[in-house]
C-alpha atoms as a PDB file:
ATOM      1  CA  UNK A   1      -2.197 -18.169  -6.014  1.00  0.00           C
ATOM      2  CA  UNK A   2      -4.962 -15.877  -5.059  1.00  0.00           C
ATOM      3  CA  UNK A   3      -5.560 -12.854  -3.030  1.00  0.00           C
ATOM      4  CA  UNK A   4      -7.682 -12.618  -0.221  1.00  0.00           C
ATOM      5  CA  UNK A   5      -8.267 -10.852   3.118  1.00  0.00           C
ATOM      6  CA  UNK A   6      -6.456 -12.118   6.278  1.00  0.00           C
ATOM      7  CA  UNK A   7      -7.775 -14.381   8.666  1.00  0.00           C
ATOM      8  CA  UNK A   8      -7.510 -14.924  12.216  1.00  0.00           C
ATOM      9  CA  UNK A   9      -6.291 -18.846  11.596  1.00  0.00           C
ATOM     10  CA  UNK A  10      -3.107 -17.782   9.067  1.00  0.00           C
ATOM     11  CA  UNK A  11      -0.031 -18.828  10.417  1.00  0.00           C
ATOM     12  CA  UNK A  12       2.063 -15.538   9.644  1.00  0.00           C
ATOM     13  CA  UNK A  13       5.307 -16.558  11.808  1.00  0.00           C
ATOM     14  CA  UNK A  14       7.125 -17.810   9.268  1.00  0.00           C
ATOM     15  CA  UNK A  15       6.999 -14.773   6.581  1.00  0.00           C
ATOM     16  CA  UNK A  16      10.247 -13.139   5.869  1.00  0.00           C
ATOM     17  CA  UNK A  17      10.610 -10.543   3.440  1.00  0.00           C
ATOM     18  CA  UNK A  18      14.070  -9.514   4.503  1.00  0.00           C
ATOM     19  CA  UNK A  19      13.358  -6.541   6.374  1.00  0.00           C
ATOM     20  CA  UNK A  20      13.020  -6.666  10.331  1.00  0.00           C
ATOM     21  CA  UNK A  21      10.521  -4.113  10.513  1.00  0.00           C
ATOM     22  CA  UNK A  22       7.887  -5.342   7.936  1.00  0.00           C
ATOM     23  CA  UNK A  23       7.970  -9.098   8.877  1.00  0.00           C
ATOM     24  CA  UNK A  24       7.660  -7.870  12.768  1.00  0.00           C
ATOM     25  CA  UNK A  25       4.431  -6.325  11.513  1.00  0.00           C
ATOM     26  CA  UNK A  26       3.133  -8.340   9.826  1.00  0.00           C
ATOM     27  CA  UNK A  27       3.277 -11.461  12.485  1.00  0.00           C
ATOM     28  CA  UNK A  28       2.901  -9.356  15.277  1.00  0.00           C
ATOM     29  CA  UNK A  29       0.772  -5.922  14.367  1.00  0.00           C
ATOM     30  CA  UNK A  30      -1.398  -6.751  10.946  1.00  0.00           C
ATOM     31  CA  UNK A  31      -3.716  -9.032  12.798  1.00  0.00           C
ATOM     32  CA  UNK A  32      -4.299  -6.698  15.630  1.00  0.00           C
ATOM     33  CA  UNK A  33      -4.416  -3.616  13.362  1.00  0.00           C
ATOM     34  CA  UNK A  34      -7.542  -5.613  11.436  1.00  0.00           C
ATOM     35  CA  UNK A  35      -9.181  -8.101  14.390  1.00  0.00           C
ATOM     36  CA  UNK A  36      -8.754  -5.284  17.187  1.00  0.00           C
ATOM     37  CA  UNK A  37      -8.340  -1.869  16.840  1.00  0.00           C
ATOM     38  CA  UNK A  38      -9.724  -1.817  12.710  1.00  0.00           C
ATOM     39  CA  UNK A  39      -7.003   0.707  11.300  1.00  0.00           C
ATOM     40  CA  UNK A  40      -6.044  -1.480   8.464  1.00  0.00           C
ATOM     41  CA  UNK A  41      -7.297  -4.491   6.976  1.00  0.00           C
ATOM     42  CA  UNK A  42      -4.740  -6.697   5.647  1.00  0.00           C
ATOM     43  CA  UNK A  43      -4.670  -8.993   2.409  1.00  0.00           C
ATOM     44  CA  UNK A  44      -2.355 -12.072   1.709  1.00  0.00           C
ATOM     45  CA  UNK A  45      -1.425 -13.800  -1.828  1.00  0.00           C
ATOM     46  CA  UNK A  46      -1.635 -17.717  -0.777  1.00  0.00           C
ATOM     47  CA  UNK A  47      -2.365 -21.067  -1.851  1.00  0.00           C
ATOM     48  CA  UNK A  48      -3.903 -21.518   1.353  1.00  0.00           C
ATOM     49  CA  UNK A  49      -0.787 -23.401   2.798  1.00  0.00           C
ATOM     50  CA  UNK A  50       2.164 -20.948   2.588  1.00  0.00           C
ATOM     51  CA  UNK A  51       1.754 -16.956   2.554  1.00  0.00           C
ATOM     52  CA  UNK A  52       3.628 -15.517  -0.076  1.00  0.00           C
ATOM     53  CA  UNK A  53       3.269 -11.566   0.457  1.00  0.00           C
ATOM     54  CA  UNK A  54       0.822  -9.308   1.896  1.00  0.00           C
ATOM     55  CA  UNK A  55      -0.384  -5.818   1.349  1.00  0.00           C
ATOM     56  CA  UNK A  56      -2.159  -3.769   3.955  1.00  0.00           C
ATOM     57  CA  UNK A  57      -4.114  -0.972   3.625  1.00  0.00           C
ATOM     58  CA  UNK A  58      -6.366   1.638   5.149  1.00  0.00           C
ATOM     59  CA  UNK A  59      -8.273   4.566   4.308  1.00  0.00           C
ATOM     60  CA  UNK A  60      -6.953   8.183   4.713  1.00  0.00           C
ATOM     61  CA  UNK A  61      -7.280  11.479   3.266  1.00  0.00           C
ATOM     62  CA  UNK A  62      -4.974  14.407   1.832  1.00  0.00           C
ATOM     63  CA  UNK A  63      -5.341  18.487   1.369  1.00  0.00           C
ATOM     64  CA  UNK A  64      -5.192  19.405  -2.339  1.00  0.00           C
ATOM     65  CA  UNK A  65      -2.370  20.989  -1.101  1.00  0.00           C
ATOM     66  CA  UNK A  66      -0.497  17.887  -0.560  1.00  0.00           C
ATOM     67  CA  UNK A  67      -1.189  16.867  -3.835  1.00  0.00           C
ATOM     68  CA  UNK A  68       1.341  17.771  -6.623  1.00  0.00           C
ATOM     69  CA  UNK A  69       0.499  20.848  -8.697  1.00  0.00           C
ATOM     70  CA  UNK A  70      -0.639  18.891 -11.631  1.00  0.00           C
ATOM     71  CA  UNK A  71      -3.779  17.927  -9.902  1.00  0.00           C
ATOM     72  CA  UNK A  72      -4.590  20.744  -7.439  1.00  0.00           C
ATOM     73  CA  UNK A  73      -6.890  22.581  -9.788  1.00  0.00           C
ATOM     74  CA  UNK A  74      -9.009  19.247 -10.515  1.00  0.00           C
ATOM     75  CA  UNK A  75     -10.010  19.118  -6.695  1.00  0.00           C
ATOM     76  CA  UNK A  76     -11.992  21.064  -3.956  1.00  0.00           C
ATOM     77  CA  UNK A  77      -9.933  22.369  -1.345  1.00  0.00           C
ATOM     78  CA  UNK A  78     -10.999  20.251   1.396  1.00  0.00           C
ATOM     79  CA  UNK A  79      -9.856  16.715   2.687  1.00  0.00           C
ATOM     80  CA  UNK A  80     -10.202  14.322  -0.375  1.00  0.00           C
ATOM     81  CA  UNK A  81     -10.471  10.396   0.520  1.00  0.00           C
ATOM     82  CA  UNK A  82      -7.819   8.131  -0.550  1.00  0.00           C
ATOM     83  CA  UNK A  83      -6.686   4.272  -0.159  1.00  0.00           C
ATOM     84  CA  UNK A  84      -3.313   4.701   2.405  1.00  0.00           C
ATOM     85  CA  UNK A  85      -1.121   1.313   1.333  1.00  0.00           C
ATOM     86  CA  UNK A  86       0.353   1.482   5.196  1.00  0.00           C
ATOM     87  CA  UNK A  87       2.479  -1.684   4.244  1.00  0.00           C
ATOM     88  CA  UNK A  88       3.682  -4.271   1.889  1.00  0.00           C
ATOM     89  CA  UNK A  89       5.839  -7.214   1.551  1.00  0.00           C
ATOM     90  CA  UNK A  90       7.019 -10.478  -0.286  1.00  0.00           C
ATOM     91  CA  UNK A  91       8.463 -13.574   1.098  1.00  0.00           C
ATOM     92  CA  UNK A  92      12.466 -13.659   0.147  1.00  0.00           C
ATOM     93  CA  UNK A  93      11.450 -17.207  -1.327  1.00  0.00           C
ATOM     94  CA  UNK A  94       9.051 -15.341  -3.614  1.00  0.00           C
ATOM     95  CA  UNK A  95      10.461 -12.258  -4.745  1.00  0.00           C
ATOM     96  CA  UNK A  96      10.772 -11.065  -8.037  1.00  0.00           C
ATOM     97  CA  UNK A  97       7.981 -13.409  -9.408  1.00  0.00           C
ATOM     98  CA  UNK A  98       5.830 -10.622 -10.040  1.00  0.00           C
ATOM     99  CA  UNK A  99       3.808 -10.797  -6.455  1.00  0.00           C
ATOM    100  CA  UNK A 100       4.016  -7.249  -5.250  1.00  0.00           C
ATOM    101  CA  UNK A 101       2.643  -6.021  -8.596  1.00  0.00           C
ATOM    102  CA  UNK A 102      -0.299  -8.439  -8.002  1.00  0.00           C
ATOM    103  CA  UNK A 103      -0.775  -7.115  -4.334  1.00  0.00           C
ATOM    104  CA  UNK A 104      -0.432  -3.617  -5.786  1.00  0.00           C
ATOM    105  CA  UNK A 105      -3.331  -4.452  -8.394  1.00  0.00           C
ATOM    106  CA  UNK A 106      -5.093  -6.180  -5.565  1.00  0.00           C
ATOM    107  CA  UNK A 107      -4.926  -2.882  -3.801  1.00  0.00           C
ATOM    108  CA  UNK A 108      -5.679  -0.507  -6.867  1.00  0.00           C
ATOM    109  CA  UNK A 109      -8.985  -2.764  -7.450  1.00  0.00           C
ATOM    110  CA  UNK A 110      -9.833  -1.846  -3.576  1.00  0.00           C
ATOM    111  CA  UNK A 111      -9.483   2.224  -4.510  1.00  0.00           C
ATOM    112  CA  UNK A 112     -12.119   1.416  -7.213  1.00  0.00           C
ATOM    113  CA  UNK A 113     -14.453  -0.280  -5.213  1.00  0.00           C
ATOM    114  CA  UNK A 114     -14.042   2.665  -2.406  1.00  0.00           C
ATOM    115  CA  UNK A 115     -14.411   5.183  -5.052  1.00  0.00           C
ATOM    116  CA  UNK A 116     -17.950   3.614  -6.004  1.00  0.00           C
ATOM    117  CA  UNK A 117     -18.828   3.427  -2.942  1.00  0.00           C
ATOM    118  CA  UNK A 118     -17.809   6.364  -0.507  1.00  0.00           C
ATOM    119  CA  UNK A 119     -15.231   8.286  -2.444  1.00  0.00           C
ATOM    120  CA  UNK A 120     -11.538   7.619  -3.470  1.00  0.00           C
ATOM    121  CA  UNK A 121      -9.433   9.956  -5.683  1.00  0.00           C
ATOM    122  CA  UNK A 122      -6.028   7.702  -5.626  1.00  0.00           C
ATOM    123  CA  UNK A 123      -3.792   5.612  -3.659  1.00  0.00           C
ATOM    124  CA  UNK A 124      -1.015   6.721  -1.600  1.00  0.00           C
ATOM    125  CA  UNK A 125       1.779   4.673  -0.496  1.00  0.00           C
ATOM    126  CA  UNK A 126       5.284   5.727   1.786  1.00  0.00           C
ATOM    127  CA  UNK A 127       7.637   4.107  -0.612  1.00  0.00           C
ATOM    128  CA  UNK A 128      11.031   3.381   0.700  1.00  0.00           C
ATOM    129  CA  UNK A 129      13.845   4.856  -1.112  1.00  0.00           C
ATOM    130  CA  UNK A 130      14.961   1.656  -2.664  1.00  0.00           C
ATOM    131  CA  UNK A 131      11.213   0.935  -3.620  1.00  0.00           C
ATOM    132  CA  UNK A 132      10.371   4.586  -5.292  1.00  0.00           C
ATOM    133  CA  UNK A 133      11.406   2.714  -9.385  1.00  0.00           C
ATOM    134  CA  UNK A 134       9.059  -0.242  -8.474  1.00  0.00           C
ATOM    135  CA  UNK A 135       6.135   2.530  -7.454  1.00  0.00           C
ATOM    136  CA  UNK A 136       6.817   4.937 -10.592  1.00  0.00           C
ATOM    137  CA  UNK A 137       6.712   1.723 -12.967  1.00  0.00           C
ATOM    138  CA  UNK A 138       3.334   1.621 -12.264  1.00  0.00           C
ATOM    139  CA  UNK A 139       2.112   4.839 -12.186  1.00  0.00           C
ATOM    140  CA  UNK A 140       2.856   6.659  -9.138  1.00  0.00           C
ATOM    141  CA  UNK A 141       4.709  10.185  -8.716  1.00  0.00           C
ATOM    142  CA  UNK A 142       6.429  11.756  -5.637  1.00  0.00           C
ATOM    143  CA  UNK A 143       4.061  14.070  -3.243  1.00  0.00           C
ATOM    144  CA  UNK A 144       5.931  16.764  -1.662  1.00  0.00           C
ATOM    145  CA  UNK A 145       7.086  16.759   1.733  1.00  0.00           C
ATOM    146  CA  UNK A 146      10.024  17.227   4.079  1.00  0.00           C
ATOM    147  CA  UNK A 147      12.573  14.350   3.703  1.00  0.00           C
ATOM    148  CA  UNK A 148      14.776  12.759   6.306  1.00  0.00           C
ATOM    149  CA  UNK A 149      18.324  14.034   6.382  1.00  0.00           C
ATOM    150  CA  UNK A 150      19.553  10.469   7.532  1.00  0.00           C
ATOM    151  CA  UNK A 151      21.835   8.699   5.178  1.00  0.00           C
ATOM    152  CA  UNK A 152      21.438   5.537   7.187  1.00  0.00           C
ATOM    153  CA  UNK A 153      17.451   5.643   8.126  1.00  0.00           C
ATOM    154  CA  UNK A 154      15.706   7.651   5.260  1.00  0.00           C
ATOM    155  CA  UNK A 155      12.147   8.585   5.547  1.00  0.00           C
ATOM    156  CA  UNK A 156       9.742   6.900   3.571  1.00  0.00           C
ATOM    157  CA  UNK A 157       9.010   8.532   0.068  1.00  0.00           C
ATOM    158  CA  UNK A 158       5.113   9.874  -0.100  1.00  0.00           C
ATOM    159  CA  UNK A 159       3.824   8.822  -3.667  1.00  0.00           C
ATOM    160  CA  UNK A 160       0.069   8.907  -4.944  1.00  0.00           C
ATOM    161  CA  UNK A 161      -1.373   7.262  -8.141  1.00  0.00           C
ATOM    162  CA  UNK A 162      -4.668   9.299  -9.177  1.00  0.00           C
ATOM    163  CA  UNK A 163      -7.897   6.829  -9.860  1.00  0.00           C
ATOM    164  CA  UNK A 164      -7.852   7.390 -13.530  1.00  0.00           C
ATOM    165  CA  UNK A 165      -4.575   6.083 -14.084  1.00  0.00           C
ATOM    166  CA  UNK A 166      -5.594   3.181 -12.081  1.00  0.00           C
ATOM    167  CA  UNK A 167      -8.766   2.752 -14.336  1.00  0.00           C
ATOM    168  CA  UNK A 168      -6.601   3.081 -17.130  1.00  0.00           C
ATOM    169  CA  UNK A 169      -4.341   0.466 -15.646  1.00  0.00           C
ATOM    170  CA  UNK A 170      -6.508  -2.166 -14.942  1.00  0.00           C
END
């Protein structure tokens, strides 16, 4: 398996990873969000026949403000660049073979290369409420904002790693 950037050619059709919304992305909206209107850029774990999960991601921002009080005194209060993981999934036939943590890795090696480069100072991710255990196993803690109030359709959960304990991780 590797992990590499989508292409044009991938058949994506096929990819279920159990939830409507995420595999109707991903076939419909990932390759237009990358080819066409360059909001995210998405990357695929493959053996170059079958697409096993996907991660994408784009870059963003947050106020120091939004950050949780732990960290507001280490930053400047003005808009501080981070990696935005707007999406991720794994094939039913592939889950729990470790394959999100990879994308996830995948992804934390990307905040590196953006800190080097133009500035990065963590990764944020909307974790669903089922998916905020997988997201604090590896680091990640709970920004504060204003929760849905629907039992049935929850908002996601904002959580942000900061870049040293991604350093530290990899």
């Amino acid at each position: 398996m590797k992990i590499r950037i989508l292409k044009k050619s991938d058949e994506r059709s096929s990819f279920s990873c159990g939830e409507i919304e995420l595999d109707y992305y991903f076939q419909k909206f990932a390759g237009q969000n990358q080819f066409k209107h360059f909001v995210g850029t998405t990357y695929i774990a493959t053996d170059d026949k079958e697409i096993f999960g996907f991660v994408t991601v784009s870059s963003g921002s947050l106020s120091r403000d939004d950050l949780p009080k732990n960290f507001q005194k280490k930053f400047p209060n003005y808009p501080l660049p981070i990696l935005h993981i707007t999406r991720i999934g794994v094939d039913v036939k592939y889950q729990n073979r470790g394959i999100g943590k990879e994308l996830m890795f995948s992804a934390f090696k990307l905040a590196l290369e953006q800190k080097e480069r133009v500035g990065c100072i963590g990764v944020v991710v909307d974790a669903k409420v089922d998916a905020v255990t997988f997201y604090q196993q590896l680091g990640f803690v709970e920004l504060d904002a204003v929760r849905g109030l629907s039992k049935t359709h929850p908002l996601p959960i904002p959580m942000f790693i900061v870049i040293q304990t991604i350093q530290k991780a990899l």
